[in-house]
Protein backbone atom coordinates (compact mmCIF):
# COMPACT_ATOMS: atom_id res chain seq x y z
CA UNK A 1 69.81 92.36 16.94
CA UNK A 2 67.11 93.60 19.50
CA UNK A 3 63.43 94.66 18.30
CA UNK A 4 62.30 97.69 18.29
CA UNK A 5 59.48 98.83 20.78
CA UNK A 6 57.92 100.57 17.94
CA UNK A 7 57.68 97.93 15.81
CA UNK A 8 55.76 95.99 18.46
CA UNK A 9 53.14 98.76 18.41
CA UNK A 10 52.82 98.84 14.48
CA UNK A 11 51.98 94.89 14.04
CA UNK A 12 49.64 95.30 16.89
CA UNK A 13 47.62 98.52 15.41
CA UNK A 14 47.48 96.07 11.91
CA UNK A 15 45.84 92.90 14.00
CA UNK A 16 43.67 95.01 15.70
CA UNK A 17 39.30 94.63 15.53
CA UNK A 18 38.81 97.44 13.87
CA UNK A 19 34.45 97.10 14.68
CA UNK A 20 32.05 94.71 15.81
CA UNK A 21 31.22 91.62 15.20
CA UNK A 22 27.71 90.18 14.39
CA UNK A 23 26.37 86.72 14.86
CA UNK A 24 23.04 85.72 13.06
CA UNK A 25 20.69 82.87 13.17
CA UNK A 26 17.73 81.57 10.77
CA UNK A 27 15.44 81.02 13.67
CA UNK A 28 14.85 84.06 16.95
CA UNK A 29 15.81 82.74 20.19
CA UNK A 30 12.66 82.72 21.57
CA UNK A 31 11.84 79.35 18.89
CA UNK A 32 15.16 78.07 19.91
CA UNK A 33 14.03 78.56 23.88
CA UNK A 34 10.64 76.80 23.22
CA UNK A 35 11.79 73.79 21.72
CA UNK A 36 14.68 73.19 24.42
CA UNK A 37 11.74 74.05 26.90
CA UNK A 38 9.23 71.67 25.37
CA UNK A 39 12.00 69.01 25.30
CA UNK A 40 13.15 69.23 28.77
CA UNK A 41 8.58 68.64 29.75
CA UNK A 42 8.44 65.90 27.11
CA UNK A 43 11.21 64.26 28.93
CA UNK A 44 10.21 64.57 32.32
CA UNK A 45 6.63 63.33 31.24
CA UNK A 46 7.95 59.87 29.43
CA UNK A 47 10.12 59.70 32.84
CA UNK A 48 7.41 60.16 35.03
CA UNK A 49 4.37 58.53 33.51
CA UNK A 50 5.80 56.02 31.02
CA UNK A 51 5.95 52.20 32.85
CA UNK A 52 8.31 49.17 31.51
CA UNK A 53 7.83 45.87 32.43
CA UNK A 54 10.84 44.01 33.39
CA UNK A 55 11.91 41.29 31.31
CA UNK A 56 13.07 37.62 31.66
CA UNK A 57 14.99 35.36 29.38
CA UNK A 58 14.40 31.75 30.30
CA UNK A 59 14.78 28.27 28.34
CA UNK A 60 12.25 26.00 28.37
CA UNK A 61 11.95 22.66 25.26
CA UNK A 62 9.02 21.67 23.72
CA UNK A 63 7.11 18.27 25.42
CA UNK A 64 3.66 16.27 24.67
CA UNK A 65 1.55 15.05 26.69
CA UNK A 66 3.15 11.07 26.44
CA UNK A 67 6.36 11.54 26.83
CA UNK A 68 8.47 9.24 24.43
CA UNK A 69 9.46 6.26 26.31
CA UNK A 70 13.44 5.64 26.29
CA UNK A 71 13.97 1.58 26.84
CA UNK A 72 17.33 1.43 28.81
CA UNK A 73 19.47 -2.12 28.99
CA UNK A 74 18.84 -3.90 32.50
CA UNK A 75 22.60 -6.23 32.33
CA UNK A 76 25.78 -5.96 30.03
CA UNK A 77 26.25 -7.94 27.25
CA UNK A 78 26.43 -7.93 23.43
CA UNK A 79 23.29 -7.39 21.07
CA UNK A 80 22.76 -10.79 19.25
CA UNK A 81 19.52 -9.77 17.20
CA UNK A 82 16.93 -6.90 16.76
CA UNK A 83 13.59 -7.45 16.08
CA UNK A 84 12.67 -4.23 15.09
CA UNK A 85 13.16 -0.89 12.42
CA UNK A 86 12.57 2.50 12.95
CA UNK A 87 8.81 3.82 12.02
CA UNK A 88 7.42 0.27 12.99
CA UNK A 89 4.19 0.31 14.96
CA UNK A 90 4.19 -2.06 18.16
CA UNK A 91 2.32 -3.35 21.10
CA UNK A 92 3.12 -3.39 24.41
CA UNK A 93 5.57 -6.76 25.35
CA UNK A 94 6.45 -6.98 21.56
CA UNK A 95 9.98 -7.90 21.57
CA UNK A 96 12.81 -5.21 20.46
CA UNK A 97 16.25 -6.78 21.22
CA UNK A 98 18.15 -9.72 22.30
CA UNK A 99 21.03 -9.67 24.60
CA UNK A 100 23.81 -12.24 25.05
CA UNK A 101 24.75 -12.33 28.52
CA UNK A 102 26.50 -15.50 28.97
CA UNK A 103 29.99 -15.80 30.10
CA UNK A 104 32.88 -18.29 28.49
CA UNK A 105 35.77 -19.92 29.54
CA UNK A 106 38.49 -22.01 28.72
CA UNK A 107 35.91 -24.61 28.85
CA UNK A 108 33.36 -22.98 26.55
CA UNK A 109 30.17 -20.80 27.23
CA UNK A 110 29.34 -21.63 30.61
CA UNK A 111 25.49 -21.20 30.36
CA UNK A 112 25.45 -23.56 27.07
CA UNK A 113 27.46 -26.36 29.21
CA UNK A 114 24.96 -25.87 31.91
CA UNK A 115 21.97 -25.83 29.74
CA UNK A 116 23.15 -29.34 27.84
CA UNK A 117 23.89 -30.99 31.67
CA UNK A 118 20.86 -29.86 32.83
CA UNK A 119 18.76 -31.25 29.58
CA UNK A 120 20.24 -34.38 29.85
CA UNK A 121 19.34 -34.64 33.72
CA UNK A 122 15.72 -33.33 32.62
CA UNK A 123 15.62 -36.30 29.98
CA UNK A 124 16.12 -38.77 32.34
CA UNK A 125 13.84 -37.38 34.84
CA UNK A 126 11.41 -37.65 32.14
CA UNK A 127 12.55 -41.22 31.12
CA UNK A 128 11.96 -42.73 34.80
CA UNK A 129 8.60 -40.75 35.25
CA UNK A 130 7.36 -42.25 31.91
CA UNK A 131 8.73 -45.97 33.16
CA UNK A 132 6.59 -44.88 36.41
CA UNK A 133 3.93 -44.01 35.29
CA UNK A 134 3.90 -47.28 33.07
CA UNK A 135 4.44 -49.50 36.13
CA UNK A 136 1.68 -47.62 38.07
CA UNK A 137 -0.99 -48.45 34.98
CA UNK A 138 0.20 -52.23 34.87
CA UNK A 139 0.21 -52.49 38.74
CA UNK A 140 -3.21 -50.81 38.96
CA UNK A 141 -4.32 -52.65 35.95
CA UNK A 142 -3.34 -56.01 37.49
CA UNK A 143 -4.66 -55.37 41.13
CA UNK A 144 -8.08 -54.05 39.71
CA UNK A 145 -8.39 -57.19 37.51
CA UNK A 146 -7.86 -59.52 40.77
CA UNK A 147 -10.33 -57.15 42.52
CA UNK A 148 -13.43 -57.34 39.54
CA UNK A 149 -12.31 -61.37 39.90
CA UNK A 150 -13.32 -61.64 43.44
CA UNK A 151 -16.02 -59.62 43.49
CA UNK A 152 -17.35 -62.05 40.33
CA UNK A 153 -16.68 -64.91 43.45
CA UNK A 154 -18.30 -62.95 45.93
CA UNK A 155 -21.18 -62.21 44.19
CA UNK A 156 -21.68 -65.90 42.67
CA UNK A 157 -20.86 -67.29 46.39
CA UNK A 158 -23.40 -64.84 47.72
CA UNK A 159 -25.91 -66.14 45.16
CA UNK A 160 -25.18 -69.46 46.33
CA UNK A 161 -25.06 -68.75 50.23
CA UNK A 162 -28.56 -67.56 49.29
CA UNK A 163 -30.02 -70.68 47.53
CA UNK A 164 -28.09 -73.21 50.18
CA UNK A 165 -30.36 -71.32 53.00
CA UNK A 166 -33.41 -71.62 50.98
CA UNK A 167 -32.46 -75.48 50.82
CA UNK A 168 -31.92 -75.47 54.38
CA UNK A 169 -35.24 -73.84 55.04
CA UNK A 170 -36.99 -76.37 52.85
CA UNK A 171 -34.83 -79.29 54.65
CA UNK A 172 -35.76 -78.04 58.28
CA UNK A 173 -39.84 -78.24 56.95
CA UNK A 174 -39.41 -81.21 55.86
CA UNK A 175 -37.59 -82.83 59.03
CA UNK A 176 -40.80 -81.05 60.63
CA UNK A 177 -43.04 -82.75 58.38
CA UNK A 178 -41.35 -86.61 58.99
CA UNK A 179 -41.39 -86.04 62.56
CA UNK A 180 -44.91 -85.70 62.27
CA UNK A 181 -45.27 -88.39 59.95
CA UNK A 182 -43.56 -90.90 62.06
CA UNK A 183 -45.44 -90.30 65.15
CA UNK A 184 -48.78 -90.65 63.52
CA UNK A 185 -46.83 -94.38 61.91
CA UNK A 186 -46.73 -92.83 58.28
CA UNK A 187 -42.59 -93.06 57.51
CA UNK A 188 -40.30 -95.51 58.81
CA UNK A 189 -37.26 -94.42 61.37
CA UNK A 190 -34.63 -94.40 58.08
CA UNK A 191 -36.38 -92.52 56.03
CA UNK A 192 -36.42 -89.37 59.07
CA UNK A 193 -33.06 -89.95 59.87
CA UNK A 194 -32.33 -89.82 55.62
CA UNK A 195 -33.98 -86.21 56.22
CA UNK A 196 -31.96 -85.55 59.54
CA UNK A 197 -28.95 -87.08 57.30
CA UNK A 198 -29.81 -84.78 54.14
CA UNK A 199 -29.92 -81.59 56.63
CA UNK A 200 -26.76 -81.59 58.08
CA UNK A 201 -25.17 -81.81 54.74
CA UNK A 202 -26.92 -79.08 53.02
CA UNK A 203 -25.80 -77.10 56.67
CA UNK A 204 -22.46 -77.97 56.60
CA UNK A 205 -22.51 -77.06 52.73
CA UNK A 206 -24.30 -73.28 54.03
CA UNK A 207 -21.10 -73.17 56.43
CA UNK A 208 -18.67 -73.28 53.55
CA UNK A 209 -20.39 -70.98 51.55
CA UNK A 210 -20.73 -68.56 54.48
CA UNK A 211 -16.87 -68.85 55.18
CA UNK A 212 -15.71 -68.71 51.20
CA UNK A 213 -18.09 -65.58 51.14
CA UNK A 214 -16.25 -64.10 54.05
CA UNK A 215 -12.85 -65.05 52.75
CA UNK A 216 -14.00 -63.50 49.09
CA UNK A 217 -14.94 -59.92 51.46
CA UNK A 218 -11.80 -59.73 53.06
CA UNK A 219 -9.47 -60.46 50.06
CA UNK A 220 -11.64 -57.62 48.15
CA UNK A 221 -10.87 -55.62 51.30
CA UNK A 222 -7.41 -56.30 51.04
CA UNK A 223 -7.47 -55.44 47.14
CA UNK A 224 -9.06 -52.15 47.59
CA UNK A 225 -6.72 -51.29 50.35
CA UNK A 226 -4.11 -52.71 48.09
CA UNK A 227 -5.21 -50.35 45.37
CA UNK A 228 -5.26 -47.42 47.02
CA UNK A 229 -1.75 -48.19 48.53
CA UNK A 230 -0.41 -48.42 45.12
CA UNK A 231 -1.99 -44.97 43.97
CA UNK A 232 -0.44 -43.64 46.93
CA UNK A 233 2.89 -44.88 46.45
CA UNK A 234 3.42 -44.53 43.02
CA UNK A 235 1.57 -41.09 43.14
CA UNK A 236 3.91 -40.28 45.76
CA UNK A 237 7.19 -41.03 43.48
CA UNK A 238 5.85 -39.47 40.74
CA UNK A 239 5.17 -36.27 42.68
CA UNK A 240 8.83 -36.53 43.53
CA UNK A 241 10.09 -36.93 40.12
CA UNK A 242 7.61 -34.51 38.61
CA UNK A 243 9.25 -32.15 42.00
CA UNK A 244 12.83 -32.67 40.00
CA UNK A 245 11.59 -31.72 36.61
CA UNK A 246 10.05 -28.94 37.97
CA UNK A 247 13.49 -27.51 39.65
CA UNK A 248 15.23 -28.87 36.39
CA UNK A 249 12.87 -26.77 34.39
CA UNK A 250 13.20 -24.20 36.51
CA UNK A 251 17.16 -24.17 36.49
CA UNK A 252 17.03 -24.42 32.79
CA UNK A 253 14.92 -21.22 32.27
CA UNK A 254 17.22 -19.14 35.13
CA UNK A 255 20.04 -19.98 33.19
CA UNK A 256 18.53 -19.76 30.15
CA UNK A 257 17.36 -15.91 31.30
CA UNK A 258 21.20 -15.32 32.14
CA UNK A 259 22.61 -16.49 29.15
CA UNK A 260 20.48 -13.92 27.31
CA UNK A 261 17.26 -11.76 27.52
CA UNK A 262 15.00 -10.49 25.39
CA UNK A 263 13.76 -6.70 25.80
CA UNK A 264 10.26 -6.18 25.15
CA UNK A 265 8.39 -2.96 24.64
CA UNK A 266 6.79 -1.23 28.07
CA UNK A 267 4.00 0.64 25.80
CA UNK A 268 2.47 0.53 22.15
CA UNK A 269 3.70 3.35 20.05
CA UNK A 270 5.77 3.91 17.12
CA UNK A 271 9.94 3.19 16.90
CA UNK A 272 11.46 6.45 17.07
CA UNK A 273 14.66 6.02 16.79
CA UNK A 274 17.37 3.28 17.58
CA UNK A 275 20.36 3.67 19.81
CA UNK A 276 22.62 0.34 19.29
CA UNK A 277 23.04 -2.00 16.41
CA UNK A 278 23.77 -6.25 16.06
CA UNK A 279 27.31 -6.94 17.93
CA UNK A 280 27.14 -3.70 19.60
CA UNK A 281 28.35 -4.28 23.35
CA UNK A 282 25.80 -2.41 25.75
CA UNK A 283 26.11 -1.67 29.84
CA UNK A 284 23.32 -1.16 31.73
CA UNK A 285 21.24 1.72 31.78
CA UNK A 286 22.08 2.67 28.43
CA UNK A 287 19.50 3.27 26.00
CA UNK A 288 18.74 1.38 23.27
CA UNK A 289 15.62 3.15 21.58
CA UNK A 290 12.74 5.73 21.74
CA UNK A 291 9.10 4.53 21.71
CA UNK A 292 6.55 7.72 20.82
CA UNK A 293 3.03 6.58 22.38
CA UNK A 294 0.52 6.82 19.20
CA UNK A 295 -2.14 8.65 21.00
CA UNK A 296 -3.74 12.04 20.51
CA UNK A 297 -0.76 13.76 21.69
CA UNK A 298 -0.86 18.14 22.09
CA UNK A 299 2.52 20.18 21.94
CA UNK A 300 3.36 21.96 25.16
CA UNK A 301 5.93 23.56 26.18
CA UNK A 302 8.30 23.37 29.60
CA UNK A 303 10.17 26.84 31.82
CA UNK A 304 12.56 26.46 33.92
CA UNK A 305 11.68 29.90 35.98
CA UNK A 306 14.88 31.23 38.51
CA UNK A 307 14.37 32.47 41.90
CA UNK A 308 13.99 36.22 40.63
CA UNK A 309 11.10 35.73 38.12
CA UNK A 310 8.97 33.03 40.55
CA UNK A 311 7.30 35.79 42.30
CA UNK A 312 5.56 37.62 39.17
CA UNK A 313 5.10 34.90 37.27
CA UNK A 314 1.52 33.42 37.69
CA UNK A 315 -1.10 31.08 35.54
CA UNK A 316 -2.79 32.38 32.32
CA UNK A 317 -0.24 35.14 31.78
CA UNK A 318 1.17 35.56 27.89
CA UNK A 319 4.55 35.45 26.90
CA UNK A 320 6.78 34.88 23.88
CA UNK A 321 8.41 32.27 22.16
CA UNK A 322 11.16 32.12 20.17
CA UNK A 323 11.99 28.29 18.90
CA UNK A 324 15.47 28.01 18.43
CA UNK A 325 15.18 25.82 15.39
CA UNK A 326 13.06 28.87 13.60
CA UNK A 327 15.12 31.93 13.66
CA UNK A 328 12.96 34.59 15.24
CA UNK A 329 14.83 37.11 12.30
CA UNK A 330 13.12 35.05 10.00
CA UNK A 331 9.92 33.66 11.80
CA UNK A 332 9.55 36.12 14.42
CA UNK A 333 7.77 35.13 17.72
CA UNK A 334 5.41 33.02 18.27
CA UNK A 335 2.54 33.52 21.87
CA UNK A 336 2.09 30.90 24.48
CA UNK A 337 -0.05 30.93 27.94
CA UNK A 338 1.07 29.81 31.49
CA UNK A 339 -1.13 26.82 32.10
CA UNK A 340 0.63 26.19 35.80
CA UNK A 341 3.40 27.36 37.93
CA UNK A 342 5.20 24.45 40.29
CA UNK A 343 5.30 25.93 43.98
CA UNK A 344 8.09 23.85 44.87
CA UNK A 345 11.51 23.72 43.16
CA UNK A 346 11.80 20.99 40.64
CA UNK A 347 14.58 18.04 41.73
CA UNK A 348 17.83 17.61 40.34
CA UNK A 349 16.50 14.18 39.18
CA UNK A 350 13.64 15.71 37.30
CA UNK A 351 15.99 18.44 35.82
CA UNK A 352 18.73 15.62 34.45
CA UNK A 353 15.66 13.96 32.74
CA UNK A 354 15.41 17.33 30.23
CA UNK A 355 17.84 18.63 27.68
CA UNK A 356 17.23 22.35 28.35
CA UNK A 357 17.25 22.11 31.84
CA UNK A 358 19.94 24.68 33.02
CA UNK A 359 22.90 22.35 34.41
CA UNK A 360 26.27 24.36 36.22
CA UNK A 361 29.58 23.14 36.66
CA UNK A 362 30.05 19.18 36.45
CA UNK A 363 25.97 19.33 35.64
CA UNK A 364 25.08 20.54 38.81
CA UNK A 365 23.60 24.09 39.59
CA UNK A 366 23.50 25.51 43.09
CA UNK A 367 19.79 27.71 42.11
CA UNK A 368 16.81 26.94 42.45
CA UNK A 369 14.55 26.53 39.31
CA UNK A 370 10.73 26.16 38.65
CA UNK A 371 8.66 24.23 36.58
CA UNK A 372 6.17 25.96 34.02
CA UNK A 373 3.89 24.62 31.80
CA UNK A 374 3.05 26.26 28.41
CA UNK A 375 0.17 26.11 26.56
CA UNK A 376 1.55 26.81 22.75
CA UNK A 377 -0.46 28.14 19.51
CA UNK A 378 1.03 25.63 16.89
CA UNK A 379 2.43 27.40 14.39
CA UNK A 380 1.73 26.55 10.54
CA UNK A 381 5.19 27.41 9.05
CA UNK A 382 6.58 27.01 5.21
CA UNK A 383 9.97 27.38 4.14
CA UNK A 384 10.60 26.94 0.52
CA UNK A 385 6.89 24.90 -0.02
CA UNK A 386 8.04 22.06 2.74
CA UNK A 387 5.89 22.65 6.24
CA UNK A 388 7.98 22.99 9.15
CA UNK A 389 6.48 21.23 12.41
CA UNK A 390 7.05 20.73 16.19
CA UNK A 391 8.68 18.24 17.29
CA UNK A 392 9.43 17.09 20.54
CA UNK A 393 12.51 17.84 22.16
CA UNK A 394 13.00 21.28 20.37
CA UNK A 395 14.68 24.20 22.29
CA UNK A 396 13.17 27.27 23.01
CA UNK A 397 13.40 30.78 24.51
CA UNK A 398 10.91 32.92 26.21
CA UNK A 399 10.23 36.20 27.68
CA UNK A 400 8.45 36.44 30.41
CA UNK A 401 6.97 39.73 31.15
CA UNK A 402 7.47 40.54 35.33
CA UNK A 403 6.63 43.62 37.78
CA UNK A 404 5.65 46.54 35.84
CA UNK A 405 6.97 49.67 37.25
CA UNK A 406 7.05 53.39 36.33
CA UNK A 407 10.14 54.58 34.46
CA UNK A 408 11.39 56.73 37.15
CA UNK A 409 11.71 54.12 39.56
CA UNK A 410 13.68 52.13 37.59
CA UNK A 411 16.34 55.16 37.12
CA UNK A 412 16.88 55.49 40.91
CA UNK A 413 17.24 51.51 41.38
CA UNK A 414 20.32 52.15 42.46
CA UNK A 415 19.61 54.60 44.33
CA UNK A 416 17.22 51.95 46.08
CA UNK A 417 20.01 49.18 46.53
CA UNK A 418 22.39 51.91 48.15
CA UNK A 419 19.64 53.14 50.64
CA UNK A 420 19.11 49.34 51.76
CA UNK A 421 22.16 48.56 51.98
CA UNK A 422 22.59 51.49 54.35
CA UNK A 423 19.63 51.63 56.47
CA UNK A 424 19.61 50.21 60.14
CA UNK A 425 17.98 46.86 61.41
CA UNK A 426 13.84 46.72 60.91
CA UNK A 427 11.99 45.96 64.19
CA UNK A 428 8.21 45.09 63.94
CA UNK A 429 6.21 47.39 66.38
CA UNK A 430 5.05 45.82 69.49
């Protein structure tokens, strides 16, 4: 059934305003203006005079001064003994482990057999040096006795050469002497030919002691040459023997050094910590322990700064440290001071050789990173009445505070990026 048109009319005269309606407020516009107003200047003035300094997260690990030395195996082999515990003080060359090198066979350890053939060559290179050197005395022994022989002969024969020519002085004044006597008729003709007799004897008598003396000269001349032949020639074969022990020695100890080696500390410090145990098999280059130089050693702390931060980072600037091992929510932050900045970029090497160092895919990283060092306040920390200390090694974050800018200028960064990115090629003025 179809509406009416009057009906229509009626509902609408009973929904119909029938005044004017009336909105009011607790506070007159003119408050309500002021404050938007006095919002709108406040914000424009923190905008325009307000400045932030840009910030920068790095990682960084805390270092001394002496580093701890890490002792590294030089060959493979199998620990056979160490001669050391953890916390002991030691010297530099103290030994720390002993390695067993050697190799074996079907035949046994092939250093030991070659050690045993080698002493049993060096004990009879010994034996026949001793027997040498034995020979040498009793030859030397016999030739010097000959030698003080003769020279007893030479000297007695030259003590009688000597008294034979005083005879034969005396003999020759007294032919003199007869000669005179007979002419004047004093001595018969036998008794100066007796003299003339006498003289020739005790002259033919000086002739064999003159020859025996000259015989006893050249045998001690032959003895002495004799002598010093023998030194020569058994000084000579000794040399050569003592040449073999030598290289025997000498092939013992290179074997002996291959079948195992001792490691011995590079520094004096304390044993930090050990890395391998008794029958542990090692390769080289791994490490075996951690040496901590006992000296008067002060906490720093090393950055690894990126490209972006280099340029506003500079010595004696302050930052903040949070040490990852003391939970900033509980500890807070600690301060530290740039002590230097590395103009070049550190080495891969140098970066593999620290913990925190930042490391990319396969431990490589395609940036370029910095070197800061940090001089740190120490902090005195206590957590349920134990003291908490540094330690090297620890982890660490820092901000670094960079270019400080006003607040404006960092809203219309982008703005900046998209007007480089569009502007034309710079050319310097001629």
């Amino acid at each position: 059934m179809d509406k009416s048109p009057f009906r229509d009319v009626f509902q609408y005269n009973n929904q119909r305003w029938s005044g004017t309606a009336l909105i009011t407020t607790f506070f007159p516009s003119y408050v309500i203006n002021g404050i938007a107003l006095s919002f709108v200047i406040g914000l424009i003035s923190l905008i325009l005079l307000t400045h932030y300094n840009r910030r920068s997260q790095v990682q960084g690990e805390v270092i001394t001064y002496y580093q701890p030395i890490n002792v590294y195996a030089p060959q493979q082999g199998y620990i056979t003994e160490l001669l050391v515990s953890i916390g002991d003080i030691i010297k530099q060359g103290t030994p720390l482990y002993r390695i067993d090198v050697s190799r074996i066979t079907q035949q046994g350890n092939v250093s030991q057999n070659m050690v045993n053939v080698i002493k049993n060559q060096l004990s009879q290179v010994e034996n026949l040096i001793e027997l040498m050197e034995k020979n040498k005395r009793n030859a030397l022994e016999n030739t010097k006795i000959q030698l003080n022989k003769h020279q007893e002969m030479y000297q007695k024969t030259q003590q009688l050469l000597n008294h034979s020519s005083n005879e034969l002085k005396r003999l020759s004044k007294n032919i003199n002497e007869y000669k005179t006597f007979l002419k004047k008729g004093l001595v018969r003709k036998d008794d100066f030919n007796y003299q003339q007799y006498l003289y020739q004897q005790q002259q033919n008598t000086h002739q064999n002691f003159y020859s025996q003396l000259i015989q006893e000269e050249l045998q001690i001349t032959n003895l002495t040459s004799e002598l010093t032949a023998l030194e020569l020639k058994f000084g000579d074969q000794l040399l050569q023997h003592e040449y073999r022990r030598y290289e025997l020695q000498k092939q013992l100890l290179e074997i002996t050094a291959n079948d195992s080696i001792v490691i011995s500390s590079p520094s004096e410090g304390k044993v930090e910590s050990l890395s391998v145990t008794v029958g542990q098999m090692v390769n080289i280059g791994d490490s075996l322990l951690q040496i901590l130089p006992q000296k008067d050693n002060h906490y720093y702390a090393v950055l690894w700064l990126p490209n972006t931060s280099i340029a506003y980072v500079n010595a004696g600037d302050d930052i903040n440290i949070r040490y990852d091992a003391f939970p900033y929510e509980k500890f807070g932050q600690f301060a530290g001071k740039i002590i230097s900045v590395s103009s070049v970029p550190v080495s891969k090497q140098e970066l593999n050789h620290y913990g925190s160092a930042p490391h990319g895919v396969n431990g490589q990283t395609n940036m370029n990173y910095y070197k800061a060092i940090i001089s740190l306040s120490i902090p005195r920390l206590i957590d349920s009445d134990k003291p908490l200390n540094l330690s090297s090694g620890m982890t660490l974050q820092s901000t670094l505070f960079l270019d400080n800018r006003p607040l404006y200028q960092w809203m219309f960064t982008p703005f900046y990026r998209i007007s480089k990115s569009i502007s034309g090629p710079i050319y310097e003025a001629k």
